[in-house]
N, C-alpha and C. Protein backbone atom coordinates (compact mmCIF):
# COMPACT_ATOMS: atom_id res chain seq x y z
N UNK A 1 85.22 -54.75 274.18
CA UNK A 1 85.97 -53.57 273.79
C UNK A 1 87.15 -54.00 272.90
N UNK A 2 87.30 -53.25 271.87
CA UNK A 2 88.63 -53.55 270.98
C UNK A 2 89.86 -52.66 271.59
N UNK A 3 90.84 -53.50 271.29
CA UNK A 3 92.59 -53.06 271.48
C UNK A 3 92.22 -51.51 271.32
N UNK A 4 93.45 -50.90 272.31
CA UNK A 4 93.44 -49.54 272.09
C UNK A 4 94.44 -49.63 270.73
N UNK A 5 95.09 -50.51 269.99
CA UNK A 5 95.92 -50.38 269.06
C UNK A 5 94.64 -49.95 267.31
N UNK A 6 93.95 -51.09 267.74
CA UNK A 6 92.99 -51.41 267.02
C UNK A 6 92.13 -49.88 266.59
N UNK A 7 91.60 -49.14 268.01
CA UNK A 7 91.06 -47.82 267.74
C UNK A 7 91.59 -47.32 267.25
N UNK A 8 93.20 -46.72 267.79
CA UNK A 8 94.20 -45.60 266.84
C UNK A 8 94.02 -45.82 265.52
N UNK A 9 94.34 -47.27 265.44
CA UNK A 9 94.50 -47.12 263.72
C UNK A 9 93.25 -47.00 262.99
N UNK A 10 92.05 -46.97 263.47
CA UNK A 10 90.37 -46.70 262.80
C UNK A 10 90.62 -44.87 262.59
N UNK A 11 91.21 -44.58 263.80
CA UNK A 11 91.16 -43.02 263.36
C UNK A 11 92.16 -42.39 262.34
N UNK A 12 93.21 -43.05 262.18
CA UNK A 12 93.99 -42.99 260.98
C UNK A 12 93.80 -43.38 259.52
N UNK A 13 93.08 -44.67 259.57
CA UNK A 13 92.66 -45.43 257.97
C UNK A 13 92.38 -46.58 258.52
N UNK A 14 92.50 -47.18 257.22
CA UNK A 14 91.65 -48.42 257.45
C UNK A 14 92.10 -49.20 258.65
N UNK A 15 91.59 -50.08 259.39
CA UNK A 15 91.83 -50.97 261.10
C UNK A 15 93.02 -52.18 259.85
N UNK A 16 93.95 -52.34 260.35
CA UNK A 16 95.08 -53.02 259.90
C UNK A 16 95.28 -54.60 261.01
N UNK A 17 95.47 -56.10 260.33
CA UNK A 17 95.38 -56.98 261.11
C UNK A 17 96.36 -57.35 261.79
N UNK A 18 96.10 -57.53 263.21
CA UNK A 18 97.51 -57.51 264.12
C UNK A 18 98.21 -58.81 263.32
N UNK A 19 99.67 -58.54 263.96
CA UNK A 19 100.98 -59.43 263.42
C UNK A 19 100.75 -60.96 263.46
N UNK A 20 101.25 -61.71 262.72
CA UNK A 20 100.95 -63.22 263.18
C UNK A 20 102.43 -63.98 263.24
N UNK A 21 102.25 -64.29 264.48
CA UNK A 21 104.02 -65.27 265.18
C UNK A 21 104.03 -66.23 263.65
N UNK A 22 105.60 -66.24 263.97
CA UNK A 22 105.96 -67.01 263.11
C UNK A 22 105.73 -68.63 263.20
N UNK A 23 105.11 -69.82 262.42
CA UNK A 23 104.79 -70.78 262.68
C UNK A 23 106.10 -71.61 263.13
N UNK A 24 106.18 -72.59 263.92
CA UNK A 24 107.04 -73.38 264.67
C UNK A 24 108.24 -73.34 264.42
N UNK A 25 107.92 -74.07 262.77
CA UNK A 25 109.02 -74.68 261.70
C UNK A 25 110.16 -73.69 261.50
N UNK A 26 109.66 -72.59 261.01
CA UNK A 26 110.25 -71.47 260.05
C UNK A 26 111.17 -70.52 261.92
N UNK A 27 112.12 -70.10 261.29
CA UNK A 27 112.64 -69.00 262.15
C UNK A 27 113.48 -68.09 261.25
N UNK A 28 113.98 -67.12 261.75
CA UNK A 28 114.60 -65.66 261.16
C UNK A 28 116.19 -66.43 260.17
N UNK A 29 116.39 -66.75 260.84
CA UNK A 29 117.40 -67.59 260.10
C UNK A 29 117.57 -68.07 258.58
N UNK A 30 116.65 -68.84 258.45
CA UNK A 30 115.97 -69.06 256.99
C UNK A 30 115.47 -68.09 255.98
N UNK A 31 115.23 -67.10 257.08
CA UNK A 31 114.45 -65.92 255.95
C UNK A 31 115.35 -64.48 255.61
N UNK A 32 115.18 -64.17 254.58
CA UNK A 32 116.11 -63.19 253.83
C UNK A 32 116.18 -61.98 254.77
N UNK A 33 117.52 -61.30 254.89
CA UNK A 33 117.57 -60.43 256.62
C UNK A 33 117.31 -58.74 255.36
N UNK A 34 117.63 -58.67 254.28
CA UNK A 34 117.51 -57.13 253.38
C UNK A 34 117.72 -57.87 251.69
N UNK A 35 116.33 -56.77 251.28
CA UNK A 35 116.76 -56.73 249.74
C UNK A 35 116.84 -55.22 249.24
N UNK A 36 117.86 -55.33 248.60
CA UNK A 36 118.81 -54.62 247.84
C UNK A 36 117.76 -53.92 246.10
N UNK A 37 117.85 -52.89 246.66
CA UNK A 37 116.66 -52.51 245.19
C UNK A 37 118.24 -51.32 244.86
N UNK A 38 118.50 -51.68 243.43
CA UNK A 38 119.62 -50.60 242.88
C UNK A 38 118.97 -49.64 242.25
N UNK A 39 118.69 -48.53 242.64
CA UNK A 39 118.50 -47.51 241.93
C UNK A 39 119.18 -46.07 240.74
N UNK A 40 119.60 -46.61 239.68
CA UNK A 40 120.32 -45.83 238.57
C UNK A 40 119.92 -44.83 238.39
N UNK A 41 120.58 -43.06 238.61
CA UNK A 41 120.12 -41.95 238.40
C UNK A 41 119.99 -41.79 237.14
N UNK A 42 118.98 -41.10 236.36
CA UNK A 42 118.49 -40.96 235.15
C UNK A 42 119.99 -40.51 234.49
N UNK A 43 120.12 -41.19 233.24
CA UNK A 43 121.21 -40.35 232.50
C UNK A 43 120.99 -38.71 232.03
N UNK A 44 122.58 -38.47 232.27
CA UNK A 44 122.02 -37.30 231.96
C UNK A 44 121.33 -36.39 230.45
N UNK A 45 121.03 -35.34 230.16
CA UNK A 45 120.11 -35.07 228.89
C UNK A 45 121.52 -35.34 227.85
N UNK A 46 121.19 -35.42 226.34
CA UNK A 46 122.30 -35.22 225.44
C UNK A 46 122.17 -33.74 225.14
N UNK A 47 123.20 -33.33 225.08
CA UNK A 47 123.47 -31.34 224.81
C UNK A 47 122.97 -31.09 223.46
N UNK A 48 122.29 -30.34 223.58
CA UNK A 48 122.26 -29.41 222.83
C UNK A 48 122.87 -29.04 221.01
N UNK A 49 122.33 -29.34 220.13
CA UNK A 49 122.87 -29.18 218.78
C UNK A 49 122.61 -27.58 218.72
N UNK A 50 121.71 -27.23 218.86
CA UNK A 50 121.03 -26.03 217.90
C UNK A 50 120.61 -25.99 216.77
N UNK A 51 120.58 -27.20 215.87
CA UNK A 51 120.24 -26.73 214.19
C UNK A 51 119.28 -26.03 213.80
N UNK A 52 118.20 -25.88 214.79
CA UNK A 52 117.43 -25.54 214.24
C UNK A 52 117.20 -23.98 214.42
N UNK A 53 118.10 -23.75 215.57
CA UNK A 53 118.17 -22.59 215.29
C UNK A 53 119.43 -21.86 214.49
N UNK A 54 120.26 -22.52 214.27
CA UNK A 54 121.36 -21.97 213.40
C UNK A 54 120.77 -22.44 211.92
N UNK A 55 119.71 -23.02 211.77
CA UNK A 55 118.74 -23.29 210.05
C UNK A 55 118.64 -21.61 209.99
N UNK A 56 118.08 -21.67 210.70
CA UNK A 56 117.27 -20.31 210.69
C UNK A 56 117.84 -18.64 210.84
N UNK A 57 119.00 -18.92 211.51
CA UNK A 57 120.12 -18.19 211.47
C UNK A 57 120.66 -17.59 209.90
N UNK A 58 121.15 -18.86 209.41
CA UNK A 58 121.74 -19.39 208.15
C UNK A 58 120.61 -18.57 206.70
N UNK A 59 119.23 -18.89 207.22
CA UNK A 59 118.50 -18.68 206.18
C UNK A 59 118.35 -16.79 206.32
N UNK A 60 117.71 -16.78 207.00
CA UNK A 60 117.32 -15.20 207.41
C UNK A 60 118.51 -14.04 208.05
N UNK A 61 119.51 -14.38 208.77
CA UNK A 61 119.93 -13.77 209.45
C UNK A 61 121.55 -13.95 209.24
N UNK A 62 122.09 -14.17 207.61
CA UNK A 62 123.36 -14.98 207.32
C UNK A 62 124.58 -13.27 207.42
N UNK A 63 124.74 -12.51 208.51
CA UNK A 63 125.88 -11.62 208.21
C UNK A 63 127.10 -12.36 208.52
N UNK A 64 128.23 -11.62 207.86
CA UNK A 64 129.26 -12.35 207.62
C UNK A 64 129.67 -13.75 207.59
N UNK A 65 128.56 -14.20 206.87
CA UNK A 65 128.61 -15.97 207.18
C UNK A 65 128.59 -16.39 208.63
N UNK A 66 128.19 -16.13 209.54
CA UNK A 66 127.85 -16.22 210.84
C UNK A 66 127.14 -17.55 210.95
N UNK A 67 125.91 -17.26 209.91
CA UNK A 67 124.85 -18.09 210.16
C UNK A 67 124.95 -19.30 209.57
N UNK A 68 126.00 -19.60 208.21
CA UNK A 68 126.35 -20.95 207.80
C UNK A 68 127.48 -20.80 209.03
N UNK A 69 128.41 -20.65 209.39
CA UNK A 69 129.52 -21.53 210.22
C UNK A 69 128.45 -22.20 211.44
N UNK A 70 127.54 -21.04 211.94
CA UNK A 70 126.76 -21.91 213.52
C UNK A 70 126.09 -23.08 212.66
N UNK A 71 125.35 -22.98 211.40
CA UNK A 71 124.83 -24.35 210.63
C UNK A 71 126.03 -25.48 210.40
N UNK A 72 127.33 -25.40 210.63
CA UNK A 72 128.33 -26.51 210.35
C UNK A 72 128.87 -26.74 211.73
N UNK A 73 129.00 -25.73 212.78
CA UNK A 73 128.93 -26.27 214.06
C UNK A 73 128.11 -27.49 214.24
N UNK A 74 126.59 -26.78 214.52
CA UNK A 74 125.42 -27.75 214.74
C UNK A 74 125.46 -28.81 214.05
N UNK A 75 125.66 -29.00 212.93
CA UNK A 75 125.82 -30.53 212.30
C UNK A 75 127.06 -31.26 212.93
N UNK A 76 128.33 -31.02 212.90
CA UNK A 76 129.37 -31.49 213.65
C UNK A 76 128.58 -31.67 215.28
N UNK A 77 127.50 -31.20 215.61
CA UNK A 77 127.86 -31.21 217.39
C UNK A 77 126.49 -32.58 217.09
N UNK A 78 125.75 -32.36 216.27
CA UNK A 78 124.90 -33.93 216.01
C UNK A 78 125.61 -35.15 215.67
N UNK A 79 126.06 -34.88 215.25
CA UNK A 79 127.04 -36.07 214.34
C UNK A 79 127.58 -36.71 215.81
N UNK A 80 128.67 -35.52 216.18
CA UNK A 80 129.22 -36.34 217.76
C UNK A 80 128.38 -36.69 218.92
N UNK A 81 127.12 -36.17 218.55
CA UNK A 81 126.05 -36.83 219.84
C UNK A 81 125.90 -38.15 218.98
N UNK A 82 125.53 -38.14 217.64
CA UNK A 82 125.15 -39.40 217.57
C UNK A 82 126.28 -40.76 217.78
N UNK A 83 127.60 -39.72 217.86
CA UNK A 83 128.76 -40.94 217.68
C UNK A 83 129.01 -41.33 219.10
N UNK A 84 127.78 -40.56 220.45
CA UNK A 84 128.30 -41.19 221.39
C UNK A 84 129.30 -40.58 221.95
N UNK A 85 130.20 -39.09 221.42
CA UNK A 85 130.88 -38.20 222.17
C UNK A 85 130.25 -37.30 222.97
N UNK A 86 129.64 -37.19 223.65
CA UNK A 86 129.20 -35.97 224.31
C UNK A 86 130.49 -34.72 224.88
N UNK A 87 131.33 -34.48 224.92
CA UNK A 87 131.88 -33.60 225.17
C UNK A 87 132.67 -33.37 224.07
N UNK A 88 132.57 -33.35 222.78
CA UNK A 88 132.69 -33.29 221.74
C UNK A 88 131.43 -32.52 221.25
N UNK A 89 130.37 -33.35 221.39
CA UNK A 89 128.73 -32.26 220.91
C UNK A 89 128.73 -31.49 221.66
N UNK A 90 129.12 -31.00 223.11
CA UNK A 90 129.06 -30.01 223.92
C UNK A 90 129.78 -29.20 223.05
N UNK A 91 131.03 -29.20 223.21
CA UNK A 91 131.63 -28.41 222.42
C UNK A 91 131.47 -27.63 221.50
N UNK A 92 130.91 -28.14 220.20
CA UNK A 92 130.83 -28.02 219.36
C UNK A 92 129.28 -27.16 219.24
N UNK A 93 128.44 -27.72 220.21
CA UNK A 93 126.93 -26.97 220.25
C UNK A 93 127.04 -25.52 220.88
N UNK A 94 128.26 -25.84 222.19
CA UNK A 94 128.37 -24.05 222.67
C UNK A 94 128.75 -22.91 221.78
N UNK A 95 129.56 -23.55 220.73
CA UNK A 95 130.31 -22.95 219.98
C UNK A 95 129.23 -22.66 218.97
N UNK A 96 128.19 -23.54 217.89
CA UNK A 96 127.14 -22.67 217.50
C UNK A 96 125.92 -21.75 217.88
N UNK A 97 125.93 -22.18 219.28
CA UNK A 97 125.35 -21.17 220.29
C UNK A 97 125.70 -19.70 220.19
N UNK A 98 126.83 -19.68 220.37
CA UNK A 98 127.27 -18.59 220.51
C UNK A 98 127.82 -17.44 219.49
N UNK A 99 127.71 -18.63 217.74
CA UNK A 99 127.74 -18.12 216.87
C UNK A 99 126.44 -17.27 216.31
N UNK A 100 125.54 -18.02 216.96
CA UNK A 100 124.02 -17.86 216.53
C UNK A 100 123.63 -16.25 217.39
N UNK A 101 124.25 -16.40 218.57
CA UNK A 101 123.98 -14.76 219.62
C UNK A 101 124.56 -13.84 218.97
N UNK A 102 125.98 -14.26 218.46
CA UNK A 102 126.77 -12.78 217.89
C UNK A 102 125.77 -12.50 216.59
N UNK A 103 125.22 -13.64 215.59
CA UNK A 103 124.55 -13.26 214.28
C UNK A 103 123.22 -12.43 214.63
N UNK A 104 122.50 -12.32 215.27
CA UNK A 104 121.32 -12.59 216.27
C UNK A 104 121.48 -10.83 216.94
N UNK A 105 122.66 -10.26 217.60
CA UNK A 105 123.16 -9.11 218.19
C UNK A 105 123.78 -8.66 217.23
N UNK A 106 124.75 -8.81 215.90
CA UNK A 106 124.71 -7.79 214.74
C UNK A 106 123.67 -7.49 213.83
N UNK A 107 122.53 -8.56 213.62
CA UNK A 107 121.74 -7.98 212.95
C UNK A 107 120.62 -7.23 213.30
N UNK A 108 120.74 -7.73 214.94
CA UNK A 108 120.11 -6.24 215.87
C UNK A 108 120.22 -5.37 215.84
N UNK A 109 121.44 -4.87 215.85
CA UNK A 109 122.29 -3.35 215.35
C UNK A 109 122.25 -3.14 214.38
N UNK A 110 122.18 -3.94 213.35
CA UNK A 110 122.24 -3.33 211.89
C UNK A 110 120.61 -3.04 211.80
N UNK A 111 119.71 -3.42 212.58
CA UNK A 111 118.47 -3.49 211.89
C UNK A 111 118.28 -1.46 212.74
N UNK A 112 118.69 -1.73 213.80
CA UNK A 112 118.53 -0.24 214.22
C UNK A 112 119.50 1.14 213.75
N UNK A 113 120.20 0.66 213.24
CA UNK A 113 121.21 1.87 212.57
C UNK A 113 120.47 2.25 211.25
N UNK A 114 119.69 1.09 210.41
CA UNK A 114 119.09 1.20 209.31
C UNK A 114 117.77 2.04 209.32
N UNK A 115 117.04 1.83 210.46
CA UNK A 115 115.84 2.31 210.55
C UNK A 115 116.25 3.81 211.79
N UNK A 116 117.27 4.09 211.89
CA UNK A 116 117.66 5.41 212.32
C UNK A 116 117.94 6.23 210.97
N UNK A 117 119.02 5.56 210.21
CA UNK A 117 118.81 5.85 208.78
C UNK A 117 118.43 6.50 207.97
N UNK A 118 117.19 5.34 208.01
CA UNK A 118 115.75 5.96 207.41
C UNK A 118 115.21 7.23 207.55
N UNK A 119 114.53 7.07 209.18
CA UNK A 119 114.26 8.15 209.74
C UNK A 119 114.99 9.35 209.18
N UNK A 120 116.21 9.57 209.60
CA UNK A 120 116.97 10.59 209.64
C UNK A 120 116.73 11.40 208.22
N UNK A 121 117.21 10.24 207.17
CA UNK A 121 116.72 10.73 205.85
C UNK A 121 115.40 11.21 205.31
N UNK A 122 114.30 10.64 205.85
CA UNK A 122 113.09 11.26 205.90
C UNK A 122 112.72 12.39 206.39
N UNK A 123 113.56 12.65 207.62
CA UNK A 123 113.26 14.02 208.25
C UNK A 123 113.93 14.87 207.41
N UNK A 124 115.07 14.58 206.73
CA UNK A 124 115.97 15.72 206.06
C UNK A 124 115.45 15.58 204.42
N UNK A 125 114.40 15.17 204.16
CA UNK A 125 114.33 15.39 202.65
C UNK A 125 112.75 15.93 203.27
N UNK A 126 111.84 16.19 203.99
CA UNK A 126 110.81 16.89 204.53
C UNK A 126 111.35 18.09 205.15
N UNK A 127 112.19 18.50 205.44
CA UNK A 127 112.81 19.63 205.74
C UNK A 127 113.48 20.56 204.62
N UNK A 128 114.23 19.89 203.87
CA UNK A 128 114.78 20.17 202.26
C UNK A 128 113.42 20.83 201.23
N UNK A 129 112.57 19.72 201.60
CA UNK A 129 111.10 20.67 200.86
C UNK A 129 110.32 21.43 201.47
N UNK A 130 110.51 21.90 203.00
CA UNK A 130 109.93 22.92 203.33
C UNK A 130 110.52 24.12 203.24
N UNK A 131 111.73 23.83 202.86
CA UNK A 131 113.02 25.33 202.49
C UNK A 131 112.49 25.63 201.23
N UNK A 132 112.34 25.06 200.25
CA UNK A 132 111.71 25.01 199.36
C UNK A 132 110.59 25.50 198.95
N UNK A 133 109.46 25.44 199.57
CA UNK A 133 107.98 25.63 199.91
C UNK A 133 108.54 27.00 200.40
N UNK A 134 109.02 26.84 200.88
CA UNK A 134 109.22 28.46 201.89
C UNK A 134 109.92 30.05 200.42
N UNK A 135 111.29 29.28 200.30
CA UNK A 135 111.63 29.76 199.02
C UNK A 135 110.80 30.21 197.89
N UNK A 136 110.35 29.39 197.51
CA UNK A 136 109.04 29.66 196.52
C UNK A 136 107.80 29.29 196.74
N UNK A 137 106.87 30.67 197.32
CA UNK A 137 105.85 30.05 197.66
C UNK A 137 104.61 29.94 196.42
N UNK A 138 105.12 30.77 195.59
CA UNK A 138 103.64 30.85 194.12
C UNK A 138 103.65 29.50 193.47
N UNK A 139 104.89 27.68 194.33
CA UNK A 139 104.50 26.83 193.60
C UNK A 139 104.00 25.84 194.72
N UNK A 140 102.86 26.18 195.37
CA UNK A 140 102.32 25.71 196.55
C UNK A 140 101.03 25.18 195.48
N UNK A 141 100.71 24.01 196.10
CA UNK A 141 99.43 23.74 195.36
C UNK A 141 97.87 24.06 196.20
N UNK A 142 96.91 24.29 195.14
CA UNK A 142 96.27 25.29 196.29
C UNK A 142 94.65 23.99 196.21
């Protein structure tokens, strides 16, 4: 019959070989008592530039120069990542961030005031010619 140690561990995984005493010579003394493994938490990410979205800002979406200042942010907030400032590129990246939302939320509004606009004017020059139509009807086309 095998060790009851021997069974447990067959029903767990593979049968594992019992311990072997230490030979005569050698004792605990001699042998290393802990090793030391240093583990360094990942650095943290570098922040954020935005250029590429303040490019794009800049190109398409430039009201009140909005979209070049977040494009001279973002270059200043690269520049200081690359110089190795990070709270300098932070800085400087929140700040075209946030240039890029305000450009981003006025030309939201402008795009809907324009196409209310529109509308509005369309309804009132289709209304203008049905007064019209109405006014004179012998120039109706038949």
């Amino acid at each position: 019959p095998e060790p009851a140690g021997m069974e447990r561990s067959r029903s767990l995984g593979p049968a594992l070989p019992p311990y072997e005493p230490l030979s005569e010579g050698l004792d605990m003394e001699g042998l290393p008592r802990s090793t030391v493994v240093s583990v360094e938490p990942p650095p943290p990410p570098p922040p954020r530039d935005h250029l590429a979205w303040s490019f794009c800002t800049a190109l398409y979406a430039n009201i009140c120069c909005l979209g070049f200042m977040a494009l001279v942010f973002s270059v200043k907030s690269r520049d200081r990542k690359v110089l190795g400032d990070y709270s300098g590129a932070l800085s400087y990246g929140s700040t075209a961030k946030y240039l890029n939302i305000t450009a981003l939320l006025l030309n939201i509004f402008l795009i809907i005031i324009l196409v209310a606009l529109i509308a509005s004017s369309a309804i009132s020059i289709v209304n203008l010619f049905n007064q019209e139509q109405e006014r004179h009807p012998f120039l109706n086309p038949t």
